[in-house]
C-alpha atoms as a PDB file:
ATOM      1  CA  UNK A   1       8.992   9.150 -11.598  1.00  0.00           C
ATOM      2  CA  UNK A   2      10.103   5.365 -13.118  1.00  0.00           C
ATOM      3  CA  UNK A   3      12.020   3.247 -10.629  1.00  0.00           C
ATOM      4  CA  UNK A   4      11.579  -0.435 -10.866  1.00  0.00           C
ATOM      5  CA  UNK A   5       9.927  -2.245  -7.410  1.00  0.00           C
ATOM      6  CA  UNK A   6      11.949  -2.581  -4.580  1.00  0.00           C
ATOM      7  CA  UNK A   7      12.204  -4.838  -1.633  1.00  0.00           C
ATOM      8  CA  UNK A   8       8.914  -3.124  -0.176  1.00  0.00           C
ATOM      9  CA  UNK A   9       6.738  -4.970  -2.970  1.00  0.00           C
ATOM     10  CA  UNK A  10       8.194  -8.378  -1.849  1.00  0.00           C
ATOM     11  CA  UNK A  11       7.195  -7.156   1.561  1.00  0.00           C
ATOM     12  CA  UNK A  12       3.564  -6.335   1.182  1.00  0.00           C
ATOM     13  CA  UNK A  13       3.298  -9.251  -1.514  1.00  0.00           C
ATOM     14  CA  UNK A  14       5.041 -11.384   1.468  1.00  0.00           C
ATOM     15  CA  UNK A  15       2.048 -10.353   3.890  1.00  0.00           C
ATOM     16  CA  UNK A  16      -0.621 -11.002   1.276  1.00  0.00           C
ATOM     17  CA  UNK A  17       0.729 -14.469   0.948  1.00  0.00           C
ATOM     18  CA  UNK A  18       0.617 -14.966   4.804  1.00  0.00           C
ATOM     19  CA  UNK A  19      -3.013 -14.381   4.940  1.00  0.00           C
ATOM     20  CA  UNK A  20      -3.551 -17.328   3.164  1.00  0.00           C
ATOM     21  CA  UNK A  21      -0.746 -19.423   4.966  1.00  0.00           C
ATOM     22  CA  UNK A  22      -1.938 -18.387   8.569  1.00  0.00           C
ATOM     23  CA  UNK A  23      -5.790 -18.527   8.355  1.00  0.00           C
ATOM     24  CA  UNK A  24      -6.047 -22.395   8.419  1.00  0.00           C
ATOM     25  CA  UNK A  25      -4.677 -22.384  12.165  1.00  0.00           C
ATOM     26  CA  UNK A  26      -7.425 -20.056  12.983  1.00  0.00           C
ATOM     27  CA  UNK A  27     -10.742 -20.482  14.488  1.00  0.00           C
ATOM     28  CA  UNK A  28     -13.562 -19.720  11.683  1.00  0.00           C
ATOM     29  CA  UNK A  29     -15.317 -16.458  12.063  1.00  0.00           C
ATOM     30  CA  UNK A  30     -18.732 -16.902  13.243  1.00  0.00           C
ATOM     31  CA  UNK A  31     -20.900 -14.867  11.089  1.00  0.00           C
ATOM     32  CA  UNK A  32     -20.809 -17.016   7.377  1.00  0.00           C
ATOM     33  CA  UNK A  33     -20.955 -15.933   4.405  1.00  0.00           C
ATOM     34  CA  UNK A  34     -19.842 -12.632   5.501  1.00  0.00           C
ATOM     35  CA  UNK A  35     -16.101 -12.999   5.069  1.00  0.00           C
ATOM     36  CA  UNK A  36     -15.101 -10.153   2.758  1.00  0.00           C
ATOM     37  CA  UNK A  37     -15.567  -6.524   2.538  1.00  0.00           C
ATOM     38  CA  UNK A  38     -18.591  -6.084   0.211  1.00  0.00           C
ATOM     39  CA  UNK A  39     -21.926  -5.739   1.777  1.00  0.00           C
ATOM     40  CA  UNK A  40     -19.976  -4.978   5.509  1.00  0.00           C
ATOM     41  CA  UNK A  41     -20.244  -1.716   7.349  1.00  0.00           C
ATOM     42  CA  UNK A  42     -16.699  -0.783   8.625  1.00  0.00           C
ATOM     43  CA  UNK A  43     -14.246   1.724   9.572  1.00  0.00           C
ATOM     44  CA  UNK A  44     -10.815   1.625   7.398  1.00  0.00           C
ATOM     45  CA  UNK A  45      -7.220   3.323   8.315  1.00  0.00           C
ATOM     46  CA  UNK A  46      -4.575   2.583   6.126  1.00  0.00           C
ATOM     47  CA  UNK A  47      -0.886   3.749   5.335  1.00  0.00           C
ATOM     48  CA  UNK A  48       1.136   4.017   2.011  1.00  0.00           C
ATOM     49  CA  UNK A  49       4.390   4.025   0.800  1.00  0.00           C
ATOM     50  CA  UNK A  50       4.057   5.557  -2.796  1.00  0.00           C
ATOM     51  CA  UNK A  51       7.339   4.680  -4.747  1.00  0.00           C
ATOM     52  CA  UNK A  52       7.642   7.603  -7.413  1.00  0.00           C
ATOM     53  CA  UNK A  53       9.230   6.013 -10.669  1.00  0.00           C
ATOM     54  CA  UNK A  54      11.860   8.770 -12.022  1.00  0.00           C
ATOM     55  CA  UNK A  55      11.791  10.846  -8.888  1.00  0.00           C
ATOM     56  CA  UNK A  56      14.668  12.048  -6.648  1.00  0.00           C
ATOM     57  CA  UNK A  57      11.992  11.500  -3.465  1.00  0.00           C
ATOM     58  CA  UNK A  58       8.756   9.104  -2.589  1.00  0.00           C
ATOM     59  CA  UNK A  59       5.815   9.523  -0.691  1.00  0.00           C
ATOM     60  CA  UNK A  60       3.782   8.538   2.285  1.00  0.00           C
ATOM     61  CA  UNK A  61      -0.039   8.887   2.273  1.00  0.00           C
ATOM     62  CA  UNK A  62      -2.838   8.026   5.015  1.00  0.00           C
ATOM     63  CA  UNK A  63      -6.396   7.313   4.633  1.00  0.00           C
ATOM     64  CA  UNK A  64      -9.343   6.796   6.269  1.00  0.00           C
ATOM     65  CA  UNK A  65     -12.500   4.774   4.666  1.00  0.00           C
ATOM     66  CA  UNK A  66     -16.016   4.494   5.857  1.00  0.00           C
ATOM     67  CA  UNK A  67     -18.060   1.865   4.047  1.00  0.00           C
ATOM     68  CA  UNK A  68     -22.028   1.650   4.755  1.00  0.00           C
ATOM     69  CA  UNK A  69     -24.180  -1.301   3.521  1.00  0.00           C
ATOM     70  CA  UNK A  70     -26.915   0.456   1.981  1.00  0.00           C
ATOM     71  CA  UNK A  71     -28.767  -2.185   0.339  1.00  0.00           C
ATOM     72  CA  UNK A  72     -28.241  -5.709  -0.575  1.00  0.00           C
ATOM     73  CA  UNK A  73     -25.051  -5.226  -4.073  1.00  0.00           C
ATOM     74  CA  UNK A  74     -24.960  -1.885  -2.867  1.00  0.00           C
ATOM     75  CA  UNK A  75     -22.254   0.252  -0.468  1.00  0.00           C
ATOM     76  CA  UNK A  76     -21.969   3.712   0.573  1.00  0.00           C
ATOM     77  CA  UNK A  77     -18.392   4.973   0.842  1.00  0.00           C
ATOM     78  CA  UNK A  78     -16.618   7.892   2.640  1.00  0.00           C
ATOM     79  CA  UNK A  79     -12.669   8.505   1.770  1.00  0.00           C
ATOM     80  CA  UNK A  80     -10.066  11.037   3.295  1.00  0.00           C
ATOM     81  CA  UNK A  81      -6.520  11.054   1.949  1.00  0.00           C
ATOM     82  CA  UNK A  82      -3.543  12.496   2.931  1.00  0.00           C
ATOM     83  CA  UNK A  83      -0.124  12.738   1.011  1.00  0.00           C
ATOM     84  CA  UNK A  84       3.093  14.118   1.692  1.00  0.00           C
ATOM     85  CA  UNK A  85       6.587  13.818  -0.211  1.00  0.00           C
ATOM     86  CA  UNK A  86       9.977  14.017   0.578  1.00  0.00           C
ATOM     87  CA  UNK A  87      11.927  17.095   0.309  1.00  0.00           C
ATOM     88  CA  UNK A  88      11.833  18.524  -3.371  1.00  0.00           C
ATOM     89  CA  UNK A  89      13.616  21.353  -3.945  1.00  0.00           C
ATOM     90  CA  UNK A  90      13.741  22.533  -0.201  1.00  0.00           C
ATOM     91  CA  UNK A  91       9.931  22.083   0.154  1.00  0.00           C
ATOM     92  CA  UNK A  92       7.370  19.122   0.095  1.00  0.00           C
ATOM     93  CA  UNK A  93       4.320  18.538  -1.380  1.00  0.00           C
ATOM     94  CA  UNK A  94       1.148  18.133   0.534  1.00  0.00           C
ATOM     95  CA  UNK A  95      -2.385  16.727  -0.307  1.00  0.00           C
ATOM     96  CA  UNK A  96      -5.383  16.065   0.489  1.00  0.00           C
ATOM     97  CA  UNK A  97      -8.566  14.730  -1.140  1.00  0.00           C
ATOM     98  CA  UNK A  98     -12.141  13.636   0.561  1.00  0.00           C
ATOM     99  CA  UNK A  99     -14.363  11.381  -2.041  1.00  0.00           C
ATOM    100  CA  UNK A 100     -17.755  10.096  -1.984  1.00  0.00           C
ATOM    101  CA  UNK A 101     -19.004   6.886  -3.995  1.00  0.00           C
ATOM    102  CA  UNK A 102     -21.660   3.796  -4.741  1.00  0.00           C
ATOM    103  CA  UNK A 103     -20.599   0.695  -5.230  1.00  0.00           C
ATOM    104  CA  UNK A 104     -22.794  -1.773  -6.692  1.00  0.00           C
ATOM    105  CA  UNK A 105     -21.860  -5.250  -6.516  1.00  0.00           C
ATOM    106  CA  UNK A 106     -23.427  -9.155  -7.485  1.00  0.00           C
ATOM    107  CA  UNK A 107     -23.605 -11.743  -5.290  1.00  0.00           C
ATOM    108  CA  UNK A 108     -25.159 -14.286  -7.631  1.00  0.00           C
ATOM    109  CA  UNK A 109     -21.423 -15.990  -8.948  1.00  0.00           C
ATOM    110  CA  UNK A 110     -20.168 -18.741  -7.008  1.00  0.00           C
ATOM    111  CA  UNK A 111     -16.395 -17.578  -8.065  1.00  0.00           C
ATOM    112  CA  UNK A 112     -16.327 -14.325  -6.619  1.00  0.00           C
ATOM    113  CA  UNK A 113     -18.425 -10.547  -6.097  1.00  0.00           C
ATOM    114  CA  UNK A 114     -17.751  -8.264  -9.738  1.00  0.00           C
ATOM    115  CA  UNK A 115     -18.428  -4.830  -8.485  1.00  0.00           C
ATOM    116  CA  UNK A 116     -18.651  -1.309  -9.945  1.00  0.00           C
ATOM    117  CA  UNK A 117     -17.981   1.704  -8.270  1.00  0.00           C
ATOM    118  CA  UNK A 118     -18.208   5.661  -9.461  1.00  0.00           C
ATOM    119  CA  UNK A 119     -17.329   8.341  -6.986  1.00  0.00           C
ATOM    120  CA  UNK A 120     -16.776  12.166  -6.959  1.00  0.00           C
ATOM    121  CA  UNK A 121     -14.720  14.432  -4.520  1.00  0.00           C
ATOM    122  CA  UNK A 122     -12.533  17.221  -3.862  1.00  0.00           C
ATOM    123  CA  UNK A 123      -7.927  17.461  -3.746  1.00  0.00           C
ATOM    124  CA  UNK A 124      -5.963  19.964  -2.849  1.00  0.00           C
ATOM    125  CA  UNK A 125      -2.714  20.402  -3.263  1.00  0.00           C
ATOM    126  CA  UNK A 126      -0.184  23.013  -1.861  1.00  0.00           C
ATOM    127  CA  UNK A 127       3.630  22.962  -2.685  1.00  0.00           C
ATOM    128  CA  UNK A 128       5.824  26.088  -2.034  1.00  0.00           C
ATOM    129  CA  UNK A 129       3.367  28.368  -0.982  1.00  0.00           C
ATOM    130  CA  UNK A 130       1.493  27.710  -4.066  1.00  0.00           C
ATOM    131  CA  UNK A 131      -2.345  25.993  -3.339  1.00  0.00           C
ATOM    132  CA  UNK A 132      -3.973  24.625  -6.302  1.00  0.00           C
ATOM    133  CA  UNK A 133      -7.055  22.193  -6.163  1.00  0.00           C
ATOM    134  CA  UNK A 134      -9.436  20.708  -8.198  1.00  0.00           C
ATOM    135  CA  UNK A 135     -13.250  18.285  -7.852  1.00  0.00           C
ATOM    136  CA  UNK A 136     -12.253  14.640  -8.462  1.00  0.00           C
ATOM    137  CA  UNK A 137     -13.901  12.012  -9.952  1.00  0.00           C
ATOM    138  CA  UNK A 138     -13.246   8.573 -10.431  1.00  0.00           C
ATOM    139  CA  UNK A 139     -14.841   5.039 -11.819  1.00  0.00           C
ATOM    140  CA  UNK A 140     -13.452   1.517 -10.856  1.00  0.00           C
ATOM    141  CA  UNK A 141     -14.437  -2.149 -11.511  1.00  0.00           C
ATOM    142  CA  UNK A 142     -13.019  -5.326  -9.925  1.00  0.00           C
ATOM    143  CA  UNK A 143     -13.934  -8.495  -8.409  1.00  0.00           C
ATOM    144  CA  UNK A 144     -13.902 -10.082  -4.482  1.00  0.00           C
ATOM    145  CA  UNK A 145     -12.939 -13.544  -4.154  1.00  0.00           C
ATOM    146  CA  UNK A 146     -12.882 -15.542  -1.034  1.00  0.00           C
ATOM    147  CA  UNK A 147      -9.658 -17.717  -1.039  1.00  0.00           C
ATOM    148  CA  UNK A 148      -9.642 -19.248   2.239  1.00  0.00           C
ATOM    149  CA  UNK A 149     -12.124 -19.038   4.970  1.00  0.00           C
ATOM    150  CA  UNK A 150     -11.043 -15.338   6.114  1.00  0.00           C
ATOM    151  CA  UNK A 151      -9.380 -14.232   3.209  1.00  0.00           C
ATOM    152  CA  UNK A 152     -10.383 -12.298   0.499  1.00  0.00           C
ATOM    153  CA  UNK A 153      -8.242 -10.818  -2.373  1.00  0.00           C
ATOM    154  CA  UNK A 154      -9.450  -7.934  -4.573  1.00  0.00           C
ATOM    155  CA  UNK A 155      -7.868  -7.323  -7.997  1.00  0.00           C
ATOM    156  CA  UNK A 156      -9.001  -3.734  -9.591  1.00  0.00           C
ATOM    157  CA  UNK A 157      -8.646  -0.995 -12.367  1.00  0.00           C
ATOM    158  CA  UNK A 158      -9.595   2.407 -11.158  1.00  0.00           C
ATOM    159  CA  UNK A 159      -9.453   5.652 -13.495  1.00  0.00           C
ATOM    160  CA  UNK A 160      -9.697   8.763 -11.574  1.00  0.00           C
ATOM    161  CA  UNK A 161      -9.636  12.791 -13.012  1.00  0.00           C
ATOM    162  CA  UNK A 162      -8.883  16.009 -11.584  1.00  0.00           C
ATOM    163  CA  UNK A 163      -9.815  18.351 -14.337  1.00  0.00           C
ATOM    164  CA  UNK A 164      -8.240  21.772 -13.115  1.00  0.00           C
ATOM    165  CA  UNK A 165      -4.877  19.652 -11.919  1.00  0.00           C
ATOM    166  CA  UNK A 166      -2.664  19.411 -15.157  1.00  0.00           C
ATOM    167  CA  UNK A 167      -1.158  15.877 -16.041  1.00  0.00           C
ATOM    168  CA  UNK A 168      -3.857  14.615 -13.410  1.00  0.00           C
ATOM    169  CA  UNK A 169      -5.775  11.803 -15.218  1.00  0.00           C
ATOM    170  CA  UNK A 170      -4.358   8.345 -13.673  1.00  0.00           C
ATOM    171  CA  UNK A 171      -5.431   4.642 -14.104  1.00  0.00           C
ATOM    172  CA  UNK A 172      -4.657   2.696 -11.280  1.00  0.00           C
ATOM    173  CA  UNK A 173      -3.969  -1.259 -11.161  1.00  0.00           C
ATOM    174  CA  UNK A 174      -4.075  -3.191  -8.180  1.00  0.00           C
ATOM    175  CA  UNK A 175      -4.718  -6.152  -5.506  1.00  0.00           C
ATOM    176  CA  UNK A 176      -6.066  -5.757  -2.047  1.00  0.00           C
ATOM    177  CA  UNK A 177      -5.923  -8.964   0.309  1.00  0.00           C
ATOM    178  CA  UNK A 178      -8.166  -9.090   3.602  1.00  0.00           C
ATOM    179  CA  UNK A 179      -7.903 -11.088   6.800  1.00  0.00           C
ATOM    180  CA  UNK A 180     -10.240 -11.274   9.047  1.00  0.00           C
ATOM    181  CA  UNK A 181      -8.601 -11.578  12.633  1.00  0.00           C
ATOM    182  CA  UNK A 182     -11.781 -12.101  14.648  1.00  0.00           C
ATOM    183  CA  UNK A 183     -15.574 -11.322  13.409  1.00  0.00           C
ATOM    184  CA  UNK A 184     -15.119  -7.177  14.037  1.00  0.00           C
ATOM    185  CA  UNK A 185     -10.893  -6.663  13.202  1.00  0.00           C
ATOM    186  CA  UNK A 186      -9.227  -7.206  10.197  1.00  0.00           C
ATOM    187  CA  UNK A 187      -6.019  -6.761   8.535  1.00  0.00           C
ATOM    188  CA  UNK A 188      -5.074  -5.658   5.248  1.00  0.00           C
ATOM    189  CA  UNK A 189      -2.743  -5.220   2.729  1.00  0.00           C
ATOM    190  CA  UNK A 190      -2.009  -4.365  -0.915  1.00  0.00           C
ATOM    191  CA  UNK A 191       0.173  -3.283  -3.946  1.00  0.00           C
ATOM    192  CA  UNK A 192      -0.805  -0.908  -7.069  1.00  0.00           C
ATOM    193  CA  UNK A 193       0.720   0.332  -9.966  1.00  0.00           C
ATOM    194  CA  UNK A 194      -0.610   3.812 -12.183  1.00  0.00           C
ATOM    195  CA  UNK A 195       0.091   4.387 -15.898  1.00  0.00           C
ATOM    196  CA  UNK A 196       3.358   6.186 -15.092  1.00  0.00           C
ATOM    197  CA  UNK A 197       4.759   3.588 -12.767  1.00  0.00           C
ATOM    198  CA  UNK A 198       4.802   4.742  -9.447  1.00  0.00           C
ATOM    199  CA  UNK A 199       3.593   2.303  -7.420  1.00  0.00           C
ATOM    200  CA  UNK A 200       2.265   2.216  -3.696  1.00  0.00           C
ATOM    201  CA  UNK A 201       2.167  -0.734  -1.172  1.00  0.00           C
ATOM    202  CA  UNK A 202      -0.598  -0.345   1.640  1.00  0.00           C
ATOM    203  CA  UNK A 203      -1.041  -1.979   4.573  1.00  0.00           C
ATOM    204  CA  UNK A 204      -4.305  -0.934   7.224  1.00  0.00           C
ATOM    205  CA  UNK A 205      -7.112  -2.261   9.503  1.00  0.00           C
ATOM    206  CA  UNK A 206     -10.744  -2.655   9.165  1.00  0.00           C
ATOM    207  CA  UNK A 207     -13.253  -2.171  12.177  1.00  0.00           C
ATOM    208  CA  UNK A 208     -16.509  -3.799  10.960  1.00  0.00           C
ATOM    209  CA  UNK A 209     -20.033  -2.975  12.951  1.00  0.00           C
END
């Protein structure tokens, strides 16, 4: 699963970029200091291409997020994931996970919002007839920084565990981007690498409340 990045990467880094280009030809959104992701309750559907380094086949995955402001530096959030490969030998793998987690965030740095987050859930995988599935759990830290007046771009390390799942440990390094459209839609996009070098680019919507 080792292939180097192809001309998706340039893609979603292409869109990343064009938040930042586009947003200064756009009317501000009305509701300041409220630009980015942390402290918002929204809805979240996204789609992934997951490049698998040293693999005959890749992958596409959709999720769903729910994110709920539970107090101020603090979020509730609700994930759903599911994965499915190509063909490998004449059958695909399928998977899907659900995760629950806190993240706790500061607000008090002019630069940007350092957050924490530490989350538990449940995969399941089934390939050939064969289901096998574990409780997940995961920790992550990274920072929000507002780059233009509805953009936001999110560099992070996440470190997730599925204890009964062999060869299932994974640290996961990334950057989301964030435009906000109007004060309730946004767009999004992203690119991360794991420890083994499969990589996924992501691009979604956010529905904030």
């Amino acid at each position: 699963m080792k292939q180097t990045i192809n001309i998706k990467s340039l893609l979603v880094a292409a869109t990343l970029l064009g938040f930042a280009a586009t947003v200064r030809a756009q009317d501000p959104v009305p509701a300041a200091g409220s630009m980015g992701l942390l402290g918002q309750t929204y809805v979240g559907l996204n789609y992934s291409y997951v490049n698998l380094d040293n693999s005959p086949t890749n992958a596409d995955s959709f999720g769903f997020e729910y994110n709920q402001a539970l107090n101020t530096g603090l979020d509730g959030v609700l994930t759903y994931d599911w994965t499915q490969t190509g063909v490998v030998a004449g059958d695909r793998v399928n998977g899907q996970t659900i995760g629950a987690a806190l993240r706790a965030f500061s607000t008090s740095h002019s630069w940007g919002k350092p957050y924490v987050e530490a989350g538990v859930g449940y995969t399941r995988l089934k390939y050939a007839g064969v289901r096998e599935s574990s409780v997940v759990w995961e920790v992550a830290v990274g920072s929000e920084f507002q780059v233009a007046a509805k953009v936001t771009v999110t560099p992070y390390i996440q470190y997730s565990d599925a204890p009964d799942l062999a060869g299932a440990s994974t640290w996961d390094f990334g950057v989301k981007g964030n435009y906000w459209v109007n004060s309730q839609w946004a767009v999004t996009g992203g690119i991360s690498m794991d420890d083994d070098k499969n990589s996924a680019f992501t691009v979604g919507t956010h529905f904030r409340f």
